[in-house]
C-alpha atoms as a PDB file:
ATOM      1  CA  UNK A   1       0.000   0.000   0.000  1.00  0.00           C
ATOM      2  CA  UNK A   2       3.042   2.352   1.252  1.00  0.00           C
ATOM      3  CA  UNK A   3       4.960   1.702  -2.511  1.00  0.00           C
ATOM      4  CA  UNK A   4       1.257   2.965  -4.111  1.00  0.00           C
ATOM      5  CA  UNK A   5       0.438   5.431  -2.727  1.00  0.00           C
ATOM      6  CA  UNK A   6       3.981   7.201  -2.860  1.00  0.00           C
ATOM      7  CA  UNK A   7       3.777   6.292  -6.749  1.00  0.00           C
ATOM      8  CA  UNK A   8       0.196   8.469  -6.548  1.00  0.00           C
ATOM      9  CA  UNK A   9       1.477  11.459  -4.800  1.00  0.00           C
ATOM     10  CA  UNK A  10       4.585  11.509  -7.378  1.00  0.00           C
ATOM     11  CA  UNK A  11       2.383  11.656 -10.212  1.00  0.00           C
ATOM     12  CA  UNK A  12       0.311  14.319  -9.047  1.00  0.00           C
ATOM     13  CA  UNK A  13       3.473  16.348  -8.297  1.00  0.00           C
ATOM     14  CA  UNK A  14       4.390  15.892 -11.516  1.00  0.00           C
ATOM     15  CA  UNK A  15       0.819  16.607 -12.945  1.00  0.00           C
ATOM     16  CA  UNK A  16       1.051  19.802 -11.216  1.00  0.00           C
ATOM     17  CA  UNK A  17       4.346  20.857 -12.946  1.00  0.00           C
ATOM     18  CA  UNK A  18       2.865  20.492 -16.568  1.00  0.00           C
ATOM     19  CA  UNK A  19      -0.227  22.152 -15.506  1.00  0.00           C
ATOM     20  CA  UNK A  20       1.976  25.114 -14.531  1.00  0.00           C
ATOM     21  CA  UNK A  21       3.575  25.590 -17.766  1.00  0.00           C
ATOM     22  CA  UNK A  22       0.510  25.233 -19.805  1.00  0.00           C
ATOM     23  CA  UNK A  23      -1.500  27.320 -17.826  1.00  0.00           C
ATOM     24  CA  UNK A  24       1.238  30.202 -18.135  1.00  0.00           C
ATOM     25  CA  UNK A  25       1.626  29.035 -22.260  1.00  0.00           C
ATOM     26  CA  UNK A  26      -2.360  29.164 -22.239  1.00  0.00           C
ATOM     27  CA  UNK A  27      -2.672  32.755 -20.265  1.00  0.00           C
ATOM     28  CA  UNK A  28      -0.214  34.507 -22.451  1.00  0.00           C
ATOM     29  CA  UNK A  29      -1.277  33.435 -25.798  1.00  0.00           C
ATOM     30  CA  UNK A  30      -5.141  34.478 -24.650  1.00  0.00           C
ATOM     31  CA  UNK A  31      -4.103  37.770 -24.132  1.00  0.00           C
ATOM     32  CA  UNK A  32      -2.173  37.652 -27.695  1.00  0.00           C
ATOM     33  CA  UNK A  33      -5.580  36.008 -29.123  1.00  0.00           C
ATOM     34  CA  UNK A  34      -8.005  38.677 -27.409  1.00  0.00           C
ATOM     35  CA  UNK A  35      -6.003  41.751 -28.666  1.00  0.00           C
ATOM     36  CA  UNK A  36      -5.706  40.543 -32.692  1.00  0.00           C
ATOM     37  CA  UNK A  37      -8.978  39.353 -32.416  1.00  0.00           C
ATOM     38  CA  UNK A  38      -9.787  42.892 -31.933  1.00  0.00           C
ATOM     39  CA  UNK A  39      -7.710  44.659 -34.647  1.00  0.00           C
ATOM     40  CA  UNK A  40      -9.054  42.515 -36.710  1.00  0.00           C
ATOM     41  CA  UNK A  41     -12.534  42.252 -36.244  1.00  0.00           C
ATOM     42  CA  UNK A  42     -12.879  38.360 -35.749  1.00  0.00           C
ATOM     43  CA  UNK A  43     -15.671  36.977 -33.285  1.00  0.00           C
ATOM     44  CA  UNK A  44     -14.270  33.133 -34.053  1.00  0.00           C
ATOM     45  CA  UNK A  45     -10.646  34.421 -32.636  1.00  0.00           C
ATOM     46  CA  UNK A  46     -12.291  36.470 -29.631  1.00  0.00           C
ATOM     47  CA  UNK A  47     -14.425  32.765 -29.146  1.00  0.00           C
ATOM     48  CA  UNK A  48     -10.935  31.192 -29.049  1.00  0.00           C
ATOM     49  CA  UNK A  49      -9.338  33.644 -27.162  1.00  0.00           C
ATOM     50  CA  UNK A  50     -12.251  33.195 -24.408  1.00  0.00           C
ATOM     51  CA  UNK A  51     -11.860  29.400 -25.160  1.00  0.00           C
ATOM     52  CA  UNK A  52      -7.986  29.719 -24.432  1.00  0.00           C
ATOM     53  CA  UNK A  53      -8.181  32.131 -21.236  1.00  0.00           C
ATOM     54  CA  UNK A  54     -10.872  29.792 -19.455  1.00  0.00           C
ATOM     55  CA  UNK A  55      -8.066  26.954 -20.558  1.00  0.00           C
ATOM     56  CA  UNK A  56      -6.085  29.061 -18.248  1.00  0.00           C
ATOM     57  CA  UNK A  57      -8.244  29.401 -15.470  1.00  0.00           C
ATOM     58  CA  UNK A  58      -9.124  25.395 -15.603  1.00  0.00           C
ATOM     59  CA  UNK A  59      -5.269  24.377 -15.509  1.00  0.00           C
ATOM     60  CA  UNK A  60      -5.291  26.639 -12.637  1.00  0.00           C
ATOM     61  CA  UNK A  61      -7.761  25.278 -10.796  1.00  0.00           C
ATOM     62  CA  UNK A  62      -7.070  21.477 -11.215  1.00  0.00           C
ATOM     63  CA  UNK A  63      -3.073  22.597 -10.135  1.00  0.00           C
ATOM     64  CA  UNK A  64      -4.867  24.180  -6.860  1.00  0.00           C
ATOM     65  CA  UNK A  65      -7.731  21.601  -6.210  1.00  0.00           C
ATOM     66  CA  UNK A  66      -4.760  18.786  -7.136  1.00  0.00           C
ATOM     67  CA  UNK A  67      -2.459  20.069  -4.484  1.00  0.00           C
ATOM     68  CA  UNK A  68      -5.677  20.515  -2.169  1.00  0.00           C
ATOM     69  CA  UNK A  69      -6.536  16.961  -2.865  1.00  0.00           C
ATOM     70  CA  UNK A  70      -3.417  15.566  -1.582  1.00  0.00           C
ATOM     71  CA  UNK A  71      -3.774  17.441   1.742  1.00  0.00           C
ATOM     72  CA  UNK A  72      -4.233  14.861   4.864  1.00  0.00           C
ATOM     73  CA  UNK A  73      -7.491  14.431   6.971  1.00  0.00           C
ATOM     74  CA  UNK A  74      -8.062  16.317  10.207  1.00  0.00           C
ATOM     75  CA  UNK A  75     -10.258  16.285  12.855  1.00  0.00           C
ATOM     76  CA  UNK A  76     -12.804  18.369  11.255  1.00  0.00           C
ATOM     77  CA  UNK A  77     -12.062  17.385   7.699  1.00  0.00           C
ATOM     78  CA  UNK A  78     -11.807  13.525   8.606  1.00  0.00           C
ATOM     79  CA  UNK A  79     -12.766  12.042   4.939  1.00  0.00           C
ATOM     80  CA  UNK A  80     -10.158  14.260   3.771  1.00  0.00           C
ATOM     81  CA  UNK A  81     -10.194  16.617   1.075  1.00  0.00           C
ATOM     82  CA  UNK A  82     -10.567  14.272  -2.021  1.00  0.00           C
ATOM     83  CA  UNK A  83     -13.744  16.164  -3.281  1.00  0.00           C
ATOM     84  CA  UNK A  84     -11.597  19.246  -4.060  1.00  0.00           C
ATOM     85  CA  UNK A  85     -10.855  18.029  -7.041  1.00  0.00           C
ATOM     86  CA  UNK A  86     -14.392  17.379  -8.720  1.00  0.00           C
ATOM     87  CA  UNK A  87     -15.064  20.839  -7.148  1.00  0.00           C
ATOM     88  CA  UNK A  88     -12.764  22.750  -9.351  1.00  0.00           C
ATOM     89  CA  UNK A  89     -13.681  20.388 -12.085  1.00  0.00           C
ATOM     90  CA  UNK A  90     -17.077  22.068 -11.504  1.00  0.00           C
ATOM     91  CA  UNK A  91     -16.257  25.594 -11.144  1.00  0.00           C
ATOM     92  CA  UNK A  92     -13.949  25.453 -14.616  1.00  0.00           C
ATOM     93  CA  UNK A  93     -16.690  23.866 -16.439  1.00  0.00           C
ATOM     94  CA  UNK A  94     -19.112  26.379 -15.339  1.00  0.00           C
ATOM     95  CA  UNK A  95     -16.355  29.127 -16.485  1.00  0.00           C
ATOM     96  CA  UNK A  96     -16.336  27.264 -19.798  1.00  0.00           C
ATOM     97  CA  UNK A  97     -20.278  27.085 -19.740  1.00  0.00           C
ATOM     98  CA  UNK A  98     -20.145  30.923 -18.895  1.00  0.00           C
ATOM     99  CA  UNK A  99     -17.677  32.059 -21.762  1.00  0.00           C
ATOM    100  CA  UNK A 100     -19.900  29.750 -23.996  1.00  0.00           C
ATOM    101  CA  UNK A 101     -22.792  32.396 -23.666  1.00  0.00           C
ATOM    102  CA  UNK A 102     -21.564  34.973 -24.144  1.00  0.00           C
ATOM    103  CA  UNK A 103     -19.542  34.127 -27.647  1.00  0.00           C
ATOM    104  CA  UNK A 104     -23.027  32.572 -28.973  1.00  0.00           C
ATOM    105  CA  UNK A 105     -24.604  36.033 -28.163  1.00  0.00           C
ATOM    106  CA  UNK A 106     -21.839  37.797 -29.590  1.00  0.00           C
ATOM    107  CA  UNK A 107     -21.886  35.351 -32.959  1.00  0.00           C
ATOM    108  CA  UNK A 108     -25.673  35.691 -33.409  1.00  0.00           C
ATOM    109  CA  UNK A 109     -25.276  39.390 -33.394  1.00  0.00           C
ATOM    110  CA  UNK A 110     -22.846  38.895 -35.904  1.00  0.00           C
ATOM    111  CA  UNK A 111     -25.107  36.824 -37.950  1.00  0.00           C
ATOM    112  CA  UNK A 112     -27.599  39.395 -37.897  1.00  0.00           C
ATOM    113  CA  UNK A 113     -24.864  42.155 -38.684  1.00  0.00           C
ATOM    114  CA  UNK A 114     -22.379  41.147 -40.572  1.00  0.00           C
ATOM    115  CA  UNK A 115     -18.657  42.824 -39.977  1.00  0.00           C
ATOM    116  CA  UNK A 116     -15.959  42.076 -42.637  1.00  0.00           C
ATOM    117  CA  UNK A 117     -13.130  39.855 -40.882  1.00  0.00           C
ATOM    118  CA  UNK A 118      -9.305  39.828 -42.559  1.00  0.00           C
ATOM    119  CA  UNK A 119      -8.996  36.171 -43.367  1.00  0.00           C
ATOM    120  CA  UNK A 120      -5.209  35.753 -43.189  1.00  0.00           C
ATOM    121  CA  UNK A 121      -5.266  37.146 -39.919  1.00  0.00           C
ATOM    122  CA  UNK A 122      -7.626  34.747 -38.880  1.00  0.00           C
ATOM    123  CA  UNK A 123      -5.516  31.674 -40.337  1.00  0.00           C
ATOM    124  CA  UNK A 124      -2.508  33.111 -38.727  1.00  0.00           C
ATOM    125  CA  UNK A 125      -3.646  33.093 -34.872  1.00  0.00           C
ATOM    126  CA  UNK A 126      -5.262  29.599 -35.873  1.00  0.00           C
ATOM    127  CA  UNK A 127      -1.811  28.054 -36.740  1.00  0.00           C
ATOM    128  CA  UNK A 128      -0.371  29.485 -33.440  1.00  0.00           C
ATOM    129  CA  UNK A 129      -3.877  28.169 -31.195  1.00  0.00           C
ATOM    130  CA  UNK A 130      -3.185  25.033 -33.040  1.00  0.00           C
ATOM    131  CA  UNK A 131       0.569  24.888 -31.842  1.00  0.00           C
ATOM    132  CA  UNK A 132      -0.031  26.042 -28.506  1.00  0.00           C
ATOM    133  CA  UNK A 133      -2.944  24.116 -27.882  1.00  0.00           C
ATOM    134  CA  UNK A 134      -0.918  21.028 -28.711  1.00  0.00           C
ATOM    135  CA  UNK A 135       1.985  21.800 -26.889  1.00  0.00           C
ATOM    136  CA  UNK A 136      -0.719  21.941 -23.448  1.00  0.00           C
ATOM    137  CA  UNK A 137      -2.334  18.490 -24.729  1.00  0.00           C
ATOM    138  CA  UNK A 138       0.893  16.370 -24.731  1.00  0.00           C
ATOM    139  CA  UNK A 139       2.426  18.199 -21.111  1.00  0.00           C
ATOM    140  CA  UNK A 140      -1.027  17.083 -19.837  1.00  0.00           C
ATOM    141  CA  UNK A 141      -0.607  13.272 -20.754  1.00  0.00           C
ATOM    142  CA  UNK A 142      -2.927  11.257 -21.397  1.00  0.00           C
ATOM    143  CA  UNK A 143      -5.839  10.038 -18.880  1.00  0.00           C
ATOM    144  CA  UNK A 144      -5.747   7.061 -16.971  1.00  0.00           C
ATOM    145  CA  UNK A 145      -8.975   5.308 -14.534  1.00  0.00           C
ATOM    146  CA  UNK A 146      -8.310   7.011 -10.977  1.00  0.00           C
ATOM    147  CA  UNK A 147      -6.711  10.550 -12.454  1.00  0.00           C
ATOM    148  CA  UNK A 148      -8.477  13.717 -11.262  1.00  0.00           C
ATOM    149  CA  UNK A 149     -11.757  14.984 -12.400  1.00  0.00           C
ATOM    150  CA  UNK A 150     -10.066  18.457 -12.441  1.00  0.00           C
ATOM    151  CA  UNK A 151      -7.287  17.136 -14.463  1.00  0.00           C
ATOM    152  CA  UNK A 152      -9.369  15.610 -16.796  1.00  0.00           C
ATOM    153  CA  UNK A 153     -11.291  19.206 -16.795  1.00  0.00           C
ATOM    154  CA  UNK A 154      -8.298  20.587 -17.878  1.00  0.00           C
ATOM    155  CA  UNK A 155      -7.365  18.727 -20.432  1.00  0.00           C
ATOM    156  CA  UNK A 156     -11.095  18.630 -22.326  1.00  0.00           C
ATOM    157  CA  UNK A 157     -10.818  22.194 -22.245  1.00  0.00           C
ATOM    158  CA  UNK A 158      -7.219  21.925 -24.216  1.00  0.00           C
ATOM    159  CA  UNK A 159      -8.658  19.191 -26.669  1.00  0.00           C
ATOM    160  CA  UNK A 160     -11.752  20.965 -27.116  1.00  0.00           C
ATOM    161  CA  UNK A 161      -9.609  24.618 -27.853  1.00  0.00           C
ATOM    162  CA  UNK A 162      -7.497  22.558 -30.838  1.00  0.00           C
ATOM    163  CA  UNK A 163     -10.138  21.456 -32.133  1.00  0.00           C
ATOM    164  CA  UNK A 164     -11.723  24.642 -32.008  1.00  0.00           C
ATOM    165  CA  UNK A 165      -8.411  26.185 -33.412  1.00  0.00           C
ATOM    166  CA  UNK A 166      -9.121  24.010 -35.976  1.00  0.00           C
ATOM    167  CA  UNK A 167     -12.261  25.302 -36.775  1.00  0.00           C
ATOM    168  CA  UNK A 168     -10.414  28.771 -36.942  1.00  0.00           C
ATOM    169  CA  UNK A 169      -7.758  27.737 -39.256  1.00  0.00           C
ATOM    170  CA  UNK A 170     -10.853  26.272 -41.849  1.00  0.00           C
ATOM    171  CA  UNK A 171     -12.673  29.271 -41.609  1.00  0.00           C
ATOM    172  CA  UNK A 172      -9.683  31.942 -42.161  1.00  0.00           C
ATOM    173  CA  UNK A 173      -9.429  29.584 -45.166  1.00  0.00           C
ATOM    174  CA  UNK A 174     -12.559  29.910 -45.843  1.00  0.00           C
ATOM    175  CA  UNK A 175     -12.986  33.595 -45.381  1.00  0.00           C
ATOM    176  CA  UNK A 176      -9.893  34.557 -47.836  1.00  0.00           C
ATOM    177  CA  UNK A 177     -11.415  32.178 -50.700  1.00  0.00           C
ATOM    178  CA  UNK A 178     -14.947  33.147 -50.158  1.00  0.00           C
ATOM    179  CA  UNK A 179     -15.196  36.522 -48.601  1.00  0.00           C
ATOM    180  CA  UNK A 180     -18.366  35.834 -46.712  1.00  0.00           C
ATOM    181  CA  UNK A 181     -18.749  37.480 -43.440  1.00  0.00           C
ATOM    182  CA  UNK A 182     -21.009  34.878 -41.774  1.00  0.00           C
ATOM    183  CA  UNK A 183     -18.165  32.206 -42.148  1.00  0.00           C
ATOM    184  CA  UNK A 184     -16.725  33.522 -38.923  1.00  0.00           C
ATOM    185  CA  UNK A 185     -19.816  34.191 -36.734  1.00  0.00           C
ATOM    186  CA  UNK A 186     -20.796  30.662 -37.950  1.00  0.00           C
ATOM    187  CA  UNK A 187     -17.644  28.398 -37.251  1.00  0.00           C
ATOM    188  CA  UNK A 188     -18.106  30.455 -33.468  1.00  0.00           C
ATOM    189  CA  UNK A 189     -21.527  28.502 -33.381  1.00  0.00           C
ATOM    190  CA  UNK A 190     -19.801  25.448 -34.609  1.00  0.00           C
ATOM    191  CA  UNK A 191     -17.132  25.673 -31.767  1.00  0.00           C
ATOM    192  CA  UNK A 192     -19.452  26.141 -29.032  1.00  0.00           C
ATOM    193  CA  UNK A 193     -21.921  23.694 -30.057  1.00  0.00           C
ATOM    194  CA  UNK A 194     -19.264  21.321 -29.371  1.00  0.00           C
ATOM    195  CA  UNK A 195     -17.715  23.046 -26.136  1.00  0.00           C
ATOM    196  CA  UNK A 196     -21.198  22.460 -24.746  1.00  0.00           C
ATOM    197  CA  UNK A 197     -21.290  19.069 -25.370  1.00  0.00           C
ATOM    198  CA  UNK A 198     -18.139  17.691 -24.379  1.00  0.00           C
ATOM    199  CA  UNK A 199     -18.821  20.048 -21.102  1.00  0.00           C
ATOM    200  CA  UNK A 200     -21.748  18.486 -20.087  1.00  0.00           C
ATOM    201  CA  UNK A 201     -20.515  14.804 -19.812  1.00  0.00           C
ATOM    202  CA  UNK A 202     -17.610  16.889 -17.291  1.00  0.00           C
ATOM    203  CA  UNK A 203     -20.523  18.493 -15.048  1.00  0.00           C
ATOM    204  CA  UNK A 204     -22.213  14.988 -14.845  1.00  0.00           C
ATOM    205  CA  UNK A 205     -18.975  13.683 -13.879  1.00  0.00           C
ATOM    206  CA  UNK A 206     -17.969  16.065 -11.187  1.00  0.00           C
ATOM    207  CA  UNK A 207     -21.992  16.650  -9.687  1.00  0.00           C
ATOM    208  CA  UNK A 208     -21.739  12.835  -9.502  1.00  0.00           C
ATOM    209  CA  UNK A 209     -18.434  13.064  -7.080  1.00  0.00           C
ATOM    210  CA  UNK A 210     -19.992  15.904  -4.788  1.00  0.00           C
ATOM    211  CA  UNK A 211     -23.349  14.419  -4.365  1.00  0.00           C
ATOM    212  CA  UNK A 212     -22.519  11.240  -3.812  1.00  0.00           C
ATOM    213  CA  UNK A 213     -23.260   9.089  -6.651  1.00  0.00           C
ATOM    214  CA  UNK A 214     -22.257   5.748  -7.019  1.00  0.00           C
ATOM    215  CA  UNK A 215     -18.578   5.591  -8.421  1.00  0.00           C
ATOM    216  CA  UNK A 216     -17.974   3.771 -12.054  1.00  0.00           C
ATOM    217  CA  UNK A 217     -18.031   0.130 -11.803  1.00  0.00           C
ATOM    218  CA  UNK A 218     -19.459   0.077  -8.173  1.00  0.00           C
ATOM    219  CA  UNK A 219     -23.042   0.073  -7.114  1.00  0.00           C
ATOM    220  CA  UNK A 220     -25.000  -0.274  -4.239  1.00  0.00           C
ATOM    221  CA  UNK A 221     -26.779  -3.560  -5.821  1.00  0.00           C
ATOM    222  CA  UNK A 222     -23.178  -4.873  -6.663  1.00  0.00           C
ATOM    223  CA  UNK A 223     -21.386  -4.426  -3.315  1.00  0.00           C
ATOM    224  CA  UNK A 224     -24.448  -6.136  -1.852  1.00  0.00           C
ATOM    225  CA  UNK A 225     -24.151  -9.047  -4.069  1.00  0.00           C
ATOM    226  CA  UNK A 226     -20.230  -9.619  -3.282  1.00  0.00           C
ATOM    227  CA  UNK A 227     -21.023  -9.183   0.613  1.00  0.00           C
ATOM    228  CA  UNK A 228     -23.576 -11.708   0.185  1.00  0.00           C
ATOM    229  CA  UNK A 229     -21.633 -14.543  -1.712  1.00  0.00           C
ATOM    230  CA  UNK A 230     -19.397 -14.993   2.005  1.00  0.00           C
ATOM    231  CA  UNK A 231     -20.591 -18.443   3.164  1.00  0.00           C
ATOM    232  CA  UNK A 232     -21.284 -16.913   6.512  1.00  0.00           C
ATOM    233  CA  UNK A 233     -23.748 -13.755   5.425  1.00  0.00           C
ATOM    234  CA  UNK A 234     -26.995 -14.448   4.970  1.00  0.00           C
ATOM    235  CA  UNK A 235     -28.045 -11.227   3.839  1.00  0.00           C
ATOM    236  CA  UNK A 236     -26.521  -7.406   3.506  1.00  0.00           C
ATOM    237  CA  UNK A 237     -28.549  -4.126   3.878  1.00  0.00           C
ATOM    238  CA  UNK A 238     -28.400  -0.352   4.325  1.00  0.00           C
ATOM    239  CA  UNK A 239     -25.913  -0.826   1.783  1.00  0.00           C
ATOM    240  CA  UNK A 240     -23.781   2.563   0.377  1.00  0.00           C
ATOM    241  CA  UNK A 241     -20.557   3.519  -1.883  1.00  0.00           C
ATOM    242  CA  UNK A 242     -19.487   6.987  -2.613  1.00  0.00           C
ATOM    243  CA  UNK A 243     -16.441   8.256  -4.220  1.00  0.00           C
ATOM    244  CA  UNK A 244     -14.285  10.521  -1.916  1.00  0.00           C
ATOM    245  CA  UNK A 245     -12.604  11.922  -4.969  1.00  0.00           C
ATOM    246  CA  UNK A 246      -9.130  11.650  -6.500  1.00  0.00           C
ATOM    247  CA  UNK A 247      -9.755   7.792  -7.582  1.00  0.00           C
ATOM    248  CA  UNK A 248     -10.619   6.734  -4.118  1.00  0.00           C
ATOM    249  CA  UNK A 249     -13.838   5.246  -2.296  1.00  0.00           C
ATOM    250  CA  UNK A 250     -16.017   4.800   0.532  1.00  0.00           C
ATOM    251  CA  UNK A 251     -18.436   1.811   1.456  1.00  0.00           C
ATOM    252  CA  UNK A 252     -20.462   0.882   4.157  1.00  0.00           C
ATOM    253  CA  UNK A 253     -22.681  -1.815   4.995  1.00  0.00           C
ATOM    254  CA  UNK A 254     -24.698  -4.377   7.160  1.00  0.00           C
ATOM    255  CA  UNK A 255     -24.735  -7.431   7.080  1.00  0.00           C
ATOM    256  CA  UNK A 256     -26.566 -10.765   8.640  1.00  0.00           C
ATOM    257  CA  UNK A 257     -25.067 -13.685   9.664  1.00  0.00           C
ATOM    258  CA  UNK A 258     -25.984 -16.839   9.696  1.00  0.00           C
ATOM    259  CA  UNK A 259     -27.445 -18.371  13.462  1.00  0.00           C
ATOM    260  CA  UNK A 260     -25.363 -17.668  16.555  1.00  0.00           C
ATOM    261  CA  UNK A 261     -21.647 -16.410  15.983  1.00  0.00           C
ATOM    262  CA  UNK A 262     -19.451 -15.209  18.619  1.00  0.00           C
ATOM    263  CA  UNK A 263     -17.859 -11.338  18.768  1.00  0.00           C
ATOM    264  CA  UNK A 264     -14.028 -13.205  18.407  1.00  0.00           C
ATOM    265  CA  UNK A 265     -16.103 -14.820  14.847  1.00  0.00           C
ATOM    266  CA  UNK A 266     -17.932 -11.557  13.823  1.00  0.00           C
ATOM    267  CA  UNK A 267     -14.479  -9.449  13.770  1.00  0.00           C
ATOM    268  CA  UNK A 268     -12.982 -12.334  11.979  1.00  0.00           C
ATOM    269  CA  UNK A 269     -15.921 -12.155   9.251  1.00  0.00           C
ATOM    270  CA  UNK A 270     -15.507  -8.236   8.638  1.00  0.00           C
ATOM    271  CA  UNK A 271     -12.022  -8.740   8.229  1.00  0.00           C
ATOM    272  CA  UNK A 272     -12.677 -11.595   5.766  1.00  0.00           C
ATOM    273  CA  UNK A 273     -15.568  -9.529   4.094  1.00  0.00           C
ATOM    274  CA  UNK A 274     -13.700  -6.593   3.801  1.00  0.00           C
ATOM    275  CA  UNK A 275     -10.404  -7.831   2.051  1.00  0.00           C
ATOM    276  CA  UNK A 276     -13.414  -9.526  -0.119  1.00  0.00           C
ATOM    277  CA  UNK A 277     -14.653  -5.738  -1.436  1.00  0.00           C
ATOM    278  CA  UNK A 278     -10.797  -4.217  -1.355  1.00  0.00           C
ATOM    279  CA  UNK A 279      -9.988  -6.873  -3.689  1.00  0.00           C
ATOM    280  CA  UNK A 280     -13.412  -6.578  -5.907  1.00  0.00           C
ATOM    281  CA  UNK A 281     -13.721  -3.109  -5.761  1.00  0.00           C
ATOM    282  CA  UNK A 282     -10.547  -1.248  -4.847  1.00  0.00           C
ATOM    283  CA  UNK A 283     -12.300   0.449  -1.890  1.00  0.00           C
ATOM    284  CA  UNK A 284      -9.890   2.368   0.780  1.00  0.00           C
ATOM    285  CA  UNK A 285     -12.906   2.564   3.746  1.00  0.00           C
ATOM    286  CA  UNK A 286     -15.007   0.144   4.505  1.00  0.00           C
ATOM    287  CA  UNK A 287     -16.936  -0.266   7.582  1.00  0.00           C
ATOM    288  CA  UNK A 288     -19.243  -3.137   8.187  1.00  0.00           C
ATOM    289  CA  UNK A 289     -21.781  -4.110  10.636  1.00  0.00           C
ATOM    290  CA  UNK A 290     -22.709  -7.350  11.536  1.00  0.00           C
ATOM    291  CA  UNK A 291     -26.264  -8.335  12.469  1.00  0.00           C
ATOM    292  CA  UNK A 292     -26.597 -11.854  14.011  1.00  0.00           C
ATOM    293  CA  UNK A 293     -30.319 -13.601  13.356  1.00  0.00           C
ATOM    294  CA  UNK A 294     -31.204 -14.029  17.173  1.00  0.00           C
ATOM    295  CA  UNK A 295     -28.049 -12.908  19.338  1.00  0.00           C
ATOM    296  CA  UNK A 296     -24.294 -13.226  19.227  1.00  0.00           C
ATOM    297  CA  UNK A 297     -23.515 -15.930  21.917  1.00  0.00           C
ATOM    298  CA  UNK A 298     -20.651 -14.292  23.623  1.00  0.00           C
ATOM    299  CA  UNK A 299     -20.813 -11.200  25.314  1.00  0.00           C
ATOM    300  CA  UNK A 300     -24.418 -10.672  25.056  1.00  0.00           C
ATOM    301  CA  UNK A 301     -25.496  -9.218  28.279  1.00  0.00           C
ATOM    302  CA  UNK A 302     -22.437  -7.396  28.549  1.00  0.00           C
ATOM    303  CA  UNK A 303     -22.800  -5.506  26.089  1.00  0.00           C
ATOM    304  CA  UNK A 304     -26.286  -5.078  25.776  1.00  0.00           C
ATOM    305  CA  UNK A 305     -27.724  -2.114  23.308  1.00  0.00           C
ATOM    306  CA  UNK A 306     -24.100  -2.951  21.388  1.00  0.00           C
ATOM    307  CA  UNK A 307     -24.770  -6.866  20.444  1.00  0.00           C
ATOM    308  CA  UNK A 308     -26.067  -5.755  16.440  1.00  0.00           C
ATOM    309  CA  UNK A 309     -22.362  -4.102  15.978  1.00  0.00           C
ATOM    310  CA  UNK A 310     -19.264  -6.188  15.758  1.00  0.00           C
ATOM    311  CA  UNK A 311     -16.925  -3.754  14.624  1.00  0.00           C
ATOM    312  CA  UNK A 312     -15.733  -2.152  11.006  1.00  0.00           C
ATOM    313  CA  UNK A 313     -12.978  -1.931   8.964  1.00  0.00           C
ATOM    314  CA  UNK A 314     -11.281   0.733   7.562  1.00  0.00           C
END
């Protein structure tokens, strides 16, 4: 467990370090993409440029909710602060969501009054979005099963700001060959349409984390069926899972047991059940409870109020 978990924390330190440098690539080329935008007119470039300087903000945010993350539990904080992470996943998608809006308003005004945009302008920043954009994409890595939802917040808003760059490149093309004004407002349309999209599946992710959905893979229904299969349970209720963020889990459960058991037996059957769910699941906390059909043989009367609890695991 010790060799693992120093392996995690290493790779978030290093995750941190690339976010760093693309967040200060992505900042400075915003600014360079929000001032030719305006000299030359373009409302798919000032899209971009919004694109790229909520990029910023996102890599910012999954560094800070990363290094958050990795802070221990406390007394008052005794889950620890694992949730930090799907919480800045949150807040930079609604940034994203938020600088969405307002390029959509700006395009359809375009639409509706149509500004002449310099084309090769238009290619030019593309080329450079394109570069940059890339350059953040590959210092990110790629995604793995337990990796932040912050980090995987930042680096949708990097894939989704090349492809949009893409879009930018096609329709400076587009604009020099054609000369049609609504090219631009239109491929903004085109770029948000898809920012939205690939947003929402983030916000599902990260509302899922904070409210305490079930984690990928593990259900309520599925714990309950591996509790069940030990030879001694006969049956396991008030069962719950919840994710306490960066790729680790919480589950808790009761369970019956079969006829009379002693409290030496119960301790020796949460032990047995909950190496059972570590080993299914991957779950860090578990705490079980046994329930004995009639009454647990030893210790009874002693500790009477206490006999439905044999202990948990964690």
């Amino acid at each position: 467990m010790s060799g693992n978990h120093a392996g995690h924390e290493h790779g978030h330190g290093g995750d941190g370090a690339r976010l760093g440098v693309a967040a200060g690539a992505n900042s400075i080329f915003a600014v360079v993409q929000i001032l030719v935008g305006l000299a030359i007119g373009s409302v798919v470039v000032l899209a971009d440029a919004a694109h790229q300087a909520v990029d910023a903000l996102g890599l910012i945010t999954a560094f800070v909710a990363i290094r958050i993350a990795r802070r221990p539990a406390s007394h008052d904080w005794s889950y620890g602060f694992g949730k930090a992470d799907a919480l800045g996943g949150f807040v930079s998608a609604l940034l994203l969501v938020a600088s969405v809006g307002w390029i959509v308003a700006e395009s359809v005004r375009r639409l509706i009054e149509p500004e002449s945009v310099e084309g090769g302008g238009v290619i030019v920043i593309g080329l450079i979005a394109i570069a940059v954009n890339g350059a953040g994409v590959l210092l990110v890595g790629h995604g793995h099963g337990d990796e932040a939802i912050s980090l995987r917040a930042a680096r949708l808003h990097l894939l989704t700001d090349l492809a949009g760059s893409v879009v930018v490149v096609l329709a400076g093309v587009l604009l020099v060959t054609t000369d049609a004004s609504w090219i631009d407002p239109a491929a903004s349309l085109l770029v948000s349409v898809a920012v939205l999209w690939s947003t929402w599946h983030l916000i599902r992710s990260a509302v899922g984390v904070l409210l305490d959905r079930s984690p990928a893979g593990m259900s309520a229904p599925d714990l309950s069926n591996v509790l069940s299969s030990h030879v001694d349970v006969d049956v396991a209720h008030h069962v719950h899972v919840r994710s306490l963020g960066a790729g680790r889990h919480s589950a808790s459960a009761h369970v019956v047991v079969h006829g009379e058991t002693t409290v030496h037996r119960s301790q020796e059957i949460v032990d047995e059940l909950s190496i059972l769910v570590q080993d299914r699941f991957g779950v860090e906390h578990i705490t079980i409870q046994i329930e004995c059909e009639h009454h647990c043989a030893e210790g009874e009367e002693e500790h009477d109020g206490h006999a439905h609890s044999a202990g948990g695991a964690h």
